[in-house]
Protein backbone atom coordinates (compact mmCIF):
# COMPACT_ATOMS: atom_id res chain seq x y z
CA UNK A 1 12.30 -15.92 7.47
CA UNK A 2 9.98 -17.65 9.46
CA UNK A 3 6.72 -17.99 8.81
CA UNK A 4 3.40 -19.07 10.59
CA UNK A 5 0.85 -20.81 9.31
CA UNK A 6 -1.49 -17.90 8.93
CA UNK A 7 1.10 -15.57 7.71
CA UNK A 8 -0.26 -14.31 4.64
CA UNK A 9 0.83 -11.52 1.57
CA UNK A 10 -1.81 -8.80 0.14
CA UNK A 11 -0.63 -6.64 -2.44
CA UNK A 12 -2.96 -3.78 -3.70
CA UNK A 13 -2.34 -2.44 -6.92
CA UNK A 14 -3.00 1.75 -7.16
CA UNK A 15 -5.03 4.27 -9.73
CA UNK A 16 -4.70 2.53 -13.51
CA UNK A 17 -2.71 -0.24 -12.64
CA UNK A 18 -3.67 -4.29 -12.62
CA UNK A 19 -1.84 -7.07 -10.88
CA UNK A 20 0.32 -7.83 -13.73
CA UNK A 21 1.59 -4.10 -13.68
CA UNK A 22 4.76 -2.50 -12.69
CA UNK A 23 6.41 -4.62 -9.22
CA UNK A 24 4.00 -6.12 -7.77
CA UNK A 25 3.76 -10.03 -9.55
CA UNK A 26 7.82 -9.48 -8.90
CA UNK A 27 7.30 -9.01 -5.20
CA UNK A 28 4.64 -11.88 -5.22
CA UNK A 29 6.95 -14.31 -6.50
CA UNK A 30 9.72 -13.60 -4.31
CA UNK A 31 6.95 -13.74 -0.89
CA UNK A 32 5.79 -16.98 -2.28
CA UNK A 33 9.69 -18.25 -2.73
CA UNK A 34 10.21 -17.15 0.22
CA UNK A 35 7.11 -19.08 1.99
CA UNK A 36 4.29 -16.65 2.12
CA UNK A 37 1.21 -17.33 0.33
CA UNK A 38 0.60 -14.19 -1.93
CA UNK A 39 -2.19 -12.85 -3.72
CA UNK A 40 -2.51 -9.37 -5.75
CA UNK A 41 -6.14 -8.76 -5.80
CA UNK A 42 -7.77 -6.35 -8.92
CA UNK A 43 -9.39 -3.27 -7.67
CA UNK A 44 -12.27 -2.75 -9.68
CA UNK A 45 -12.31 -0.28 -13.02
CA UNK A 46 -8.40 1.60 -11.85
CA UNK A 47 -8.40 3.76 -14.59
CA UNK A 48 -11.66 4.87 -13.23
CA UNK A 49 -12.04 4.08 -9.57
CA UNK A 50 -14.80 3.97 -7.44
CA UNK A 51 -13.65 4.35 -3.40
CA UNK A 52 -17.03 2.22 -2.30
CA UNK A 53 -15.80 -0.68 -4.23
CA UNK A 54 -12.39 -0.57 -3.86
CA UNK A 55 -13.73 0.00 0.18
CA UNK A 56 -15.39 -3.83 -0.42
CA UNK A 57 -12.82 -5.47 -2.08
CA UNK A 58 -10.10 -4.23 0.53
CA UNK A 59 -12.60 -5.68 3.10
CA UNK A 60 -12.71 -8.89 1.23
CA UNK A 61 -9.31 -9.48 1.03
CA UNK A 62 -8.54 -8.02 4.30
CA UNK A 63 -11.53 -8.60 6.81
CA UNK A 64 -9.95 -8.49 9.85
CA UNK A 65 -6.17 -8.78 9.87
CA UNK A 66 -4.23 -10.34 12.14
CA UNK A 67 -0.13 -10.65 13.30
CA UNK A 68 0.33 -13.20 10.28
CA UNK A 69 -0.82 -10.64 7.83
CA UNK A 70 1.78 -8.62 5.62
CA UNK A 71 -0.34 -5.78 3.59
CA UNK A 72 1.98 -4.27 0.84
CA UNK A 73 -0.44 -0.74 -1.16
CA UNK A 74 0.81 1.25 -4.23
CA UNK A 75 -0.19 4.75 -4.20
CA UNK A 76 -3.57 4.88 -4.41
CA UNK A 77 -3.87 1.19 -3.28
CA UNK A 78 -2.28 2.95 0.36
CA UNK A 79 -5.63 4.87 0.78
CA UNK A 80 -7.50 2.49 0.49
CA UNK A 81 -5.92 0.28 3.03
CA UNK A 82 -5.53 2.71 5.13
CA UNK A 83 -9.27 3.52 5.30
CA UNK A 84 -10.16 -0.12 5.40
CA UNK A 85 -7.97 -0.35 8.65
CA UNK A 86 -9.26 2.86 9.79
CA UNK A 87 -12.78 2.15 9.82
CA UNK A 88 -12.24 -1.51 11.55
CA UNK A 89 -13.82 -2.06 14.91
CA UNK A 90 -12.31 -4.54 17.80
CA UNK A 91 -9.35 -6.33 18.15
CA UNK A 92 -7.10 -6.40 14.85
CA UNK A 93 -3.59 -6.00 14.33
CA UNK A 94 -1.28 -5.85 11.15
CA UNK A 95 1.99 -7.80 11.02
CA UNK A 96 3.87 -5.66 8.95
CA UNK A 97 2.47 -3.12 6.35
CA UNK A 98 4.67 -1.52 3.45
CA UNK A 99 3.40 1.79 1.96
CA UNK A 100 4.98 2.54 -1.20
CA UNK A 101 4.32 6.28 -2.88
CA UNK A 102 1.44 6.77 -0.65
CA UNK A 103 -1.00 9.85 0.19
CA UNK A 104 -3.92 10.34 1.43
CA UNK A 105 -4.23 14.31 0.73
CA UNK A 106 -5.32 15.61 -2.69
CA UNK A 107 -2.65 15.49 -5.98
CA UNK A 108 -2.31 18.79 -7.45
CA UNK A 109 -1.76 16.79 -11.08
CA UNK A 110 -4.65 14.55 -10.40
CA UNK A 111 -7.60 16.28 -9.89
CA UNK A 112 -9.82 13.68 -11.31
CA UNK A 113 -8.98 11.52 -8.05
CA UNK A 114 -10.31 14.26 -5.59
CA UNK A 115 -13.76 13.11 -5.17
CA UNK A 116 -12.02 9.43 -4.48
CA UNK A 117 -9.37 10.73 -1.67
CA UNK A 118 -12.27 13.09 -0.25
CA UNK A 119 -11.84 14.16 2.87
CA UNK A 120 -8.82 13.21 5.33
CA UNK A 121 -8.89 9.80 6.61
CA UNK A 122 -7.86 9.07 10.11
CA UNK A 123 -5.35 6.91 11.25
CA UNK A 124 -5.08 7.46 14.70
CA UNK A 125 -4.55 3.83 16.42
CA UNK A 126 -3.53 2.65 12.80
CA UNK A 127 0.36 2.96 13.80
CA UNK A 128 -0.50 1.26 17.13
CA UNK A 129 -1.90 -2.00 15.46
CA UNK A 130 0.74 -2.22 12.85
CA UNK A 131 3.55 -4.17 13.61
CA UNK A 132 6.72 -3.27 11.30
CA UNK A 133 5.49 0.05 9.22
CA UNK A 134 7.83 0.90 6.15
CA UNK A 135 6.42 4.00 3.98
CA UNK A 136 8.97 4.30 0.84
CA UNK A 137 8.87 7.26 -1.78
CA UNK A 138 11.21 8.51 -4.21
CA UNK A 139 12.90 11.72 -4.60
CA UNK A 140 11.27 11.86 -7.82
CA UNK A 141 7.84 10.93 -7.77
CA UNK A 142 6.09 12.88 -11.05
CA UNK A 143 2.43 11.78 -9.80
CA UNK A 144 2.35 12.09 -5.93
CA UNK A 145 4.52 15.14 -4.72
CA UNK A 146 7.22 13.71 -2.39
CA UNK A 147 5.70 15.96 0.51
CA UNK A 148 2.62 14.47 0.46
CA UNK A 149 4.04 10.90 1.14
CA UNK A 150 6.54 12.38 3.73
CA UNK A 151 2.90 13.57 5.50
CA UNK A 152 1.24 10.35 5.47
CA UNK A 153 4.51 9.04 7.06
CA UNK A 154 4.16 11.72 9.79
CA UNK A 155 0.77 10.48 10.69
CA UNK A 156 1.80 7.31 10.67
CA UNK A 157 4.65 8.20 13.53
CA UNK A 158 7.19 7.34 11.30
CA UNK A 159 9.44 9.00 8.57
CA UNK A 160 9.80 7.41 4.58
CA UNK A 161 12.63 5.69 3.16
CA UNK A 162 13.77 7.36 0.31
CA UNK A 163 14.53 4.85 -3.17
CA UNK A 164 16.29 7.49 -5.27
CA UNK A 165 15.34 7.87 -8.78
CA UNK A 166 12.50 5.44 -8.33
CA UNK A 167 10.00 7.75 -9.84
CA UNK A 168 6.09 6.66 -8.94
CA UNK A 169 7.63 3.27 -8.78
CA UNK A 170 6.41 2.24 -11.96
CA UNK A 171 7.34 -0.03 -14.51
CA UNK A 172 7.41 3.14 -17.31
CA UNK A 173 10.42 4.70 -14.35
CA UNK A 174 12.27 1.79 -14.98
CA UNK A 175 10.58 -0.34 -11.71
CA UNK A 176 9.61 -3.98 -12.47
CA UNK A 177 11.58 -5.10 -9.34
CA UNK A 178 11.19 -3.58 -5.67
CA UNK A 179 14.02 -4.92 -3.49
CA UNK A 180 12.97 -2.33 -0.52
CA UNK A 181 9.07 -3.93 -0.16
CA UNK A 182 10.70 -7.16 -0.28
CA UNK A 183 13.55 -6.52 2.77
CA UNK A 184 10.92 -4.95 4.73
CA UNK A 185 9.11 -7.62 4.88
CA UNK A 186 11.52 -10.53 5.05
């Protein structure tokens, strides 16, 4: 891979997780092997999140992106992001971005995240500025119904690679490694 100077990894971590959890130090380490500078930012309180500052630390690590910048979101973590970007004004543009069990429509086994996801975010001119998109989901997600992240890929202009038997992509289902964020990247 070749890499620019500003080329740059952000990994957001989802609903209860930290940056120690599940893939995502895995993923780090190979991006930083591999050349990129990585860095897996804690969203404040996950177990219970608030979206107004999980809004300001996605705009702190994000600001404005640019072509070197390679966003990778876990499941809640892909809301987020995906409002940050949505709400940015002027110029911007993502490199690549890697949604991995993402939503951005109500769970029917979470209800406690409704007031967070709210209302619909929207992404029109998101797909536009984002250079490679890759939305993966399981066939077996438990947490975030399989449709849901089949939507988000259909407003994204896009479709989801399936990881069978991946589960929510968590460490509990057996995912500590996530070879399909990694090869859509590099």
């Amino acid at each position: 891979m070749t890499t620019v100077g500003t080329t740059q990894a952000v990994i957001f971590h989802g609903y209860g997780a930290t940056p120690a959890d599940h893939w995502f130090g895995w993923l780090a380490e190979q991006l930083e092997h591999a050349g990129v500078p990585t860095r897996i930012p804690a969203l404040p309180d996950s177990a219970a999140p608030s979206p107004d500052t999980w809004a300001a630390t996605a705009a702190e690590q994000l600001g404005n992106p640019g072509t070197g910048t390679i966003v990778v979101a876990h499941s809640l973590g892909c809301l987020t992001v995906l409002r940050h970007l949505a709400s940015l004004k002027g110029a911007w543009k993502v490199g690549t971005l890697v949604l991995v069990s993402g939503f951005v429509d109500p769970l029917p086994g979470l209800p406690e995240l409704d007031d967070f996801i709210g209302d619909a975010v929207d992404l029109s001119g998101v797909r536009e500025r984002t250079g490679s998109l890759t939305v993966l989901r399981s066939d077996d997600d438990d947490h975030v119904p399989v449709e849901l992240t089949d939507r988000l890929a259909g407003l994204l202009g896009t479709s989801a690679q399936v990881v069978p038997g991946a589960g929510h992509f968590l460490a509990t289902d057996g995912v500590t490694t996530l070879r399909h964020a990694f090869d859509a990247i590099v």
